[in-house]
N, C-alpha and C. Protein backbone atom coordinates (compact mmCIF):
# COMPACT_ATOMS: atom_id res chain seq x y z
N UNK A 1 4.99 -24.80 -14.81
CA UNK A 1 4.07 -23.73 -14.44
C UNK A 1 2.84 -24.36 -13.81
N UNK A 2 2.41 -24.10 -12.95
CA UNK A 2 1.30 -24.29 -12.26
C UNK A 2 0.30 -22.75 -11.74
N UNK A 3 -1.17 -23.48 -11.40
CA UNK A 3 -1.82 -22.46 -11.56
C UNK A 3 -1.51 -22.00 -9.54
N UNK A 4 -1.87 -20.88 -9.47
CA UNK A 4 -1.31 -19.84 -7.91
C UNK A 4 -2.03 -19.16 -7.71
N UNK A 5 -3.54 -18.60 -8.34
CA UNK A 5 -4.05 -17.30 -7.85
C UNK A 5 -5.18 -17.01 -8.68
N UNK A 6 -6.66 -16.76 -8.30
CA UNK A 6 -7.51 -15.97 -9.11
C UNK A 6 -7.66 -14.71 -8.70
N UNK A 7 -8.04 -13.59 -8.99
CA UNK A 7 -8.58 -12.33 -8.73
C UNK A 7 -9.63 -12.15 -9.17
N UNK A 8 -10.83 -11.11 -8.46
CA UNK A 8 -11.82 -10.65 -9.32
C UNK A 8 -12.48 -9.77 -9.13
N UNK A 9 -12.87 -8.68 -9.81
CA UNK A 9 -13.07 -7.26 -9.59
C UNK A 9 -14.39 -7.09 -10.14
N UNK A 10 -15.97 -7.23 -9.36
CA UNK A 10 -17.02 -7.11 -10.04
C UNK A 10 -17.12 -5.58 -10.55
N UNK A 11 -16.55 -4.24 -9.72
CA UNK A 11 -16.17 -3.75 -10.59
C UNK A 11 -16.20 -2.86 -12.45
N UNK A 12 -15.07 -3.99 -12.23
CA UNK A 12 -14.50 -3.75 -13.69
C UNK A 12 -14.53 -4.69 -14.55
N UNK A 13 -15.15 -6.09 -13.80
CA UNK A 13 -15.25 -7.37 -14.85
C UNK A 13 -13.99 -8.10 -14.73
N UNK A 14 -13.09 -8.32 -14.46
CA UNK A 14 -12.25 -8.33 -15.06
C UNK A 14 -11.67 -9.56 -13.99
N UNK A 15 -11.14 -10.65 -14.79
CA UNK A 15 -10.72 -11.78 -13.68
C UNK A 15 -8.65 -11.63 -13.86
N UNK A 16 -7.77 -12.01 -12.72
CA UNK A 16 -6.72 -11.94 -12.91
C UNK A 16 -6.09 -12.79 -12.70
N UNK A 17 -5.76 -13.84 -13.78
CA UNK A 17 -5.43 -15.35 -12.99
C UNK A 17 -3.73 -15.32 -13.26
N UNK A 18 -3.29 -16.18 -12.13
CA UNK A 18 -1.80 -16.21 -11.83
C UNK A 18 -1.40 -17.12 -12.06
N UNK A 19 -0.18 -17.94 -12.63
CA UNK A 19 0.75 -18.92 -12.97
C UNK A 19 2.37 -18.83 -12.52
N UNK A 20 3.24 -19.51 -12.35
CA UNK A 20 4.15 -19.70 -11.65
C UNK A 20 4.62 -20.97 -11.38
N UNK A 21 6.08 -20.84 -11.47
CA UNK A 21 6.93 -22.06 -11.43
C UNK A 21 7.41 -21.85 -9.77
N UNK A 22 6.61 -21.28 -9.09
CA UNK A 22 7.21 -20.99 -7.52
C UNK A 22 6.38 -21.54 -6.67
N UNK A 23 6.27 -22.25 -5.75
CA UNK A 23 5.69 -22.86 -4.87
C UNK A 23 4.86 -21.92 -3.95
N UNK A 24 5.03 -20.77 -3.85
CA UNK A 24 4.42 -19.96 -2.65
C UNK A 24 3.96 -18.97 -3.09
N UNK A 25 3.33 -17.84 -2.55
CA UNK A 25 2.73 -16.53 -3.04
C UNK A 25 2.42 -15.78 -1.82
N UNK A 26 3.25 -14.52 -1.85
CA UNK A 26 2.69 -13.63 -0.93
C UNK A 26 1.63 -12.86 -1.21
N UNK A 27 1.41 -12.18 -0.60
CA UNK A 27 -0.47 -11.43 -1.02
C UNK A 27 -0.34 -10.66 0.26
N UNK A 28 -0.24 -8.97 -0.78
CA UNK A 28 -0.50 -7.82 -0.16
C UNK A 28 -1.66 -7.22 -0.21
N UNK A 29 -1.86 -6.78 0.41
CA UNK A 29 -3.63 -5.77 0.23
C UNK A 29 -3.97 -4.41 0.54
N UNK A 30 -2.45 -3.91 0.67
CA UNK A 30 -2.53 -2.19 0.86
C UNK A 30 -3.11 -1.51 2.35
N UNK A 31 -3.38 -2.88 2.88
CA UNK A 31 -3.48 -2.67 4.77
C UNK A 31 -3.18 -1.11 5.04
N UNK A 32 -1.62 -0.93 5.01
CA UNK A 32 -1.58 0.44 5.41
C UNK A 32 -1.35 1.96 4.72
N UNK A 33 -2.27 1.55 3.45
CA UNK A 33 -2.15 2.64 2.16
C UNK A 33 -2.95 4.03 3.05
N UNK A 34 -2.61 5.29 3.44
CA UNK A 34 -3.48 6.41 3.45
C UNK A 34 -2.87 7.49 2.84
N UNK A 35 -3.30 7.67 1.73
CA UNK A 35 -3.40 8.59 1.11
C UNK A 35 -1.80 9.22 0.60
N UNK A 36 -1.96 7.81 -0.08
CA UNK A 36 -0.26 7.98 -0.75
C UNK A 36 -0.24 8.53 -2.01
N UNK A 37 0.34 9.13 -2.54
CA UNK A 37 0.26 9.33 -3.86
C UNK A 37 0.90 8.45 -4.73
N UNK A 38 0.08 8.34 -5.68
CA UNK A 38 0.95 7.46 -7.29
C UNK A 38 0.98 7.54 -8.38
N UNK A 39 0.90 6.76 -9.02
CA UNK A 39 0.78 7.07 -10.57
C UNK A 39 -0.24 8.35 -10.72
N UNK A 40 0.66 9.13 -12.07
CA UNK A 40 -0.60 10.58 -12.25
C UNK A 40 -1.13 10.85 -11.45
N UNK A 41 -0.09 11.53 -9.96
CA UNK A 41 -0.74 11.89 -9.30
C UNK A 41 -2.05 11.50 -8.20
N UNK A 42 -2.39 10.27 -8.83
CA UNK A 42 -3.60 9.41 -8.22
C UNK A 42 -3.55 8.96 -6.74
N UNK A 43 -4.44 9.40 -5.61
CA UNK A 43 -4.05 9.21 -4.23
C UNK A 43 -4.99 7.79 -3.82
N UNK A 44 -4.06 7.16 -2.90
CA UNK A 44 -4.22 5.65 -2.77
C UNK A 44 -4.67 5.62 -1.40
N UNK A 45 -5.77 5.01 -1.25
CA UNK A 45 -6.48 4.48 0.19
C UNK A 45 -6.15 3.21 0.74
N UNK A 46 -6.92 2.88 2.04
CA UNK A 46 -6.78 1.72 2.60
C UNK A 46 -7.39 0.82 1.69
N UNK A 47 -6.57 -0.46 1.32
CA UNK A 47 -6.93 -1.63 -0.05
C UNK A 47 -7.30 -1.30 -1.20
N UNK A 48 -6.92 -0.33 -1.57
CA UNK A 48 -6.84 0.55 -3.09
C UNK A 48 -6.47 -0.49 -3.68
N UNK A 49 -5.52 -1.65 -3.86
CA UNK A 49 -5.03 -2.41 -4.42
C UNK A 49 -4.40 -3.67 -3.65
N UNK A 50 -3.87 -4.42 -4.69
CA UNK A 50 -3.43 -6.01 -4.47
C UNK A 50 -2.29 -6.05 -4.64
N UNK A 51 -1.07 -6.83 -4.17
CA UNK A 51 0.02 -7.51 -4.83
C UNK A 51 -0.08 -9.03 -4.99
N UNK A 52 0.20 -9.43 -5.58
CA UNK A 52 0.42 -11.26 -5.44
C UNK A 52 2.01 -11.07 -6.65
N UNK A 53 2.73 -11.96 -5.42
CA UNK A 53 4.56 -11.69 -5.72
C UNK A 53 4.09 -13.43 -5.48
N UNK A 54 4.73 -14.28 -6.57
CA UNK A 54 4.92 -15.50 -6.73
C UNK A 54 6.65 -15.85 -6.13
N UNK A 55 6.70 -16.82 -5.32
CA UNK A 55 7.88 -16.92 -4.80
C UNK A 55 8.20 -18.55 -4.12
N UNK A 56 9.60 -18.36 -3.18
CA UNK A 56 9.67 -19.49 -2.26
C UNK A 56 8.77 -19.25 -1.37
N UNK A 57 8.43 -20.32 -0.54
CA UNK A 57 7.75 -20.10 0.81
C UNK A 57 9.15 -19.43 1.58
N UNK A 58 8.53 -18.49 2.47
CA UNK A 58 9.71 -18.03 3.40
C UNK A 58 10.79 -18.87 4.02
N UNK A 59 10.03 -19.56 4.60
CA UNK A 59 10.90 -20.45 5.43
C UNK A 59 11.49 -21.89 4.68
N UNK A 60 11.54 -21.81 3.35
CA UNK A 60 11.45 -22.81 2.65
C UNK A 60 13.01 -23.34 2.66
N UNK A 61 13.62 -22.46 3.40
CA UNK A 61 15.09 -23.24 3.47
C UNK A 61 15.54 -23.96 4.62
N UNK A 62 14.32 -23.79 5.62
CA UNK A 62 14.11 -25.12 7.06
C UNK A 62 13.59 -26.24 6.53
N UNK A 63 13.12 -26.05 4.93
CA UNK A 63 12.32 -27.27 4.73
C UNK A 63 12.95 -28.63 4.09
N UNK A 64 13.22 -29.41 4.74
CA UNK A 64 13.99 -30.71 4.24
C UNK A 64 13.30 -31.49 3.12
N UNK A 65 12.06 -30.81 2.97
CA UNK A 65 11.06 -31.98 1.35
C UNK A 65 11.75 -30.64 0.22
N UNK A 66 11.71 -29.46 0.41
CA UNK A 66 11.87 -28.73 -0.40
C UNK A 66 12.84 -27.48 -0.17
N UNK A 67 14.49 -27.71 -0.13
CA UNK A 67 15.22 -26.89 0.55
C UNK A 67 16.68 -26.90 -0.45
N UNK A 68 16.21 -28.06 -1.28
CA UNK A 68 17.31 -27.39 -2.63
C UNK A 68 16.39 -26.79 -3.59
N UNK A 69 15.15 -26.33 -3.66
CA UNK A 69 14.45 -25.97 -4.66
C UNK A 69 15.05 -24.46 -4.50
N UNK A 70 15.26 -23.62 -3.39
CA UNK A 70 15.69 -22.39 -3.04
C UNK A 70 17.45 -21.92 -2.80
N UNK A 71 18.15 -23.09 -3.09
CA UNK A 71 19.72 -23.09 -2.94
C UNK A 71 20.09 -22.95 -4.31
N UNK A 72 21.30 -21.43 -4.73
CA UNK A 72 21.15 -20.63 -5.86
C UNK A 72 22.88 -20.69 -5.91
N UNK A 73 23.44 -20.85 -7.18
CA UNK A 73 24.70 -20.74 -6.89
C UNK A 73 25.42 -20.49 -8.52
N UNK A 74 26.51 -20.03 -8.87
CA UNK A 74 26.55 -19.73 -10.34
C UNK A 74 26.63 -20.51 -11.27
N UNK A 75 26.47 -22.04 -10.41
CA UNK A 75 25.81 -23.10 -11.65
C UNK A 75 24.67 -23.15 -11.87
N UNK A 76 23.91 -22.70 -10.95
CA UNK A 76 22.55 -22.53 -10.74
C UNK A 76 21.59 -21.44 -10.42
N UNK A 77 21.67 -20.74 -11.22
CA UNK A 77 20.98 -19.44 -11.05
C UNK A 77 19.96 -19.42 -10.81
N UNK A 78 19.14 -18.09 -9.90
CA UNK A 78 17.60 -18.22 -9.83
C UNK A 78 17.10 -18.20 -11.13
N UNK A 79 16.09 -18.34 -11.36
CA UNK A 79 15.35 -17.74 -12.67
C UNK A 79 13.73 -18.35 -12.05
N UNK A 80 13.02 -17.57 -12.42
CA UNK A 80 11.64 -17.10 -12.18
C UNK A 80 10.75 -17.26 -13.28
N UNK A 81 9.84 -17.63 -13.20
CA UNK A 81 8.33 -17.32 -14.40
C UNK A 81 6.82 -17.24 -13.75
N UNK A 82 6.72 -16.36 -14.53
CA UNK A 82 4.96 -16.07 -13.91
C UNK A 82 4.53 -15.23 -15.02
N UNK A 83 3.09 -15.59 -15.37
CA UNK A 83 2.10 -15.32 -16.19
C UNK A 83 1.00 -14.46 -15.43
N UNK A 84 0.86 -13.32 -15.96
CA UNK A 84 -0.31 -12.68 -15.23
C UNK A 84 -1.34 -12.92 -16.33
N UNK A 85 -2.54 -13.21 -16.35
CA UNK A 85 -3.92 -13.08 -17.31
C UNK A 85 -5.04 -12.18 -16.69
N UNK A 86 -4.82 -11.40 -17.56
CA UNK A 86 -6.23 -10.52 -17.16
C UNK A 86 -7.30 -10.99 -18.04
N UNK A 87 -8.49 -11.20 -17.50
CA UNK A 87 -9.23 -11.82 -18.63
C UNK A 87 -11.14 -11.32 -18.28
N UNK A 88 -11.18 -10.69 -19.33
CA UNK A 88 -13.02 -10.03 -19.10
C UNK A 88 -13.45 -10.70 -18.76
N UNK A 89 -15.38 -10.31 -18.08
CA UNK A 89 -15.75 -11.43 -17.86
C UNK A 89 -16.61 -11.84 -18.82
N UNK A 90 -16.75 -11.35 -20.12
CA UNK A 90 -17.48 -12.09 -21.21
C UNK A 90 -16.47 -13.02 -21.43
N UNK A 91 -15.05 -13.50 -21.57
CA UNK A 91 -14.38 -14.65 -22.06
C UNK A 91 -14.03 -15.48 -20.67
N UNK A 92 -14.52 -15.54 -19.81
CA UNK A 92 -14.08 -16.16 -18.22
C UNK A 92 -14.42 -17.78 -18.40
């Protein structure tokens, strides 16, 4: 596990740190959110929210330093880990 990501929401306080056994991280930002609906009803704007999806790098199977790290087979199954921490900012 290695560390991948801080977040921080002055907000709400609230820091969101990321961990992961995956080399890469995509990062969404709701670019083209208008006025979607979601949870309870709740309607979603432009950057209403974040994703961070811990992963391969895309192209990580052109990559000759790191191109069996992403080759999956039924001796070798994917398997994944990631830690989300949400953490106030009185304990930061």
């Amino acid at each position: 596990m290695q560390f991948a990501a801080t977040a921080y929401s002055a907000k709400s306080g609230l820091f969101l740190r990321v961990y992961a056994d995956q080399s890469g991280l995509q990062f969404y930002s709701g670019n083209f959110l208008k006025n979607v609906t979601g949870r309870n009803g709740q309607t979603y704007q432009q950057y209403a929210g974040l994703c961070l999806e811990t992963q391969h790098y895309p192209d990580q199977i052109n990559m000759d330093t790191y191109k069996k790290q992403c080759i999956y087979t039924p001796q070798r199954p994917y398997k994944h880990k990631v830690i989300f921490q949400l953490i106030s900012n009185e304990n930061s």
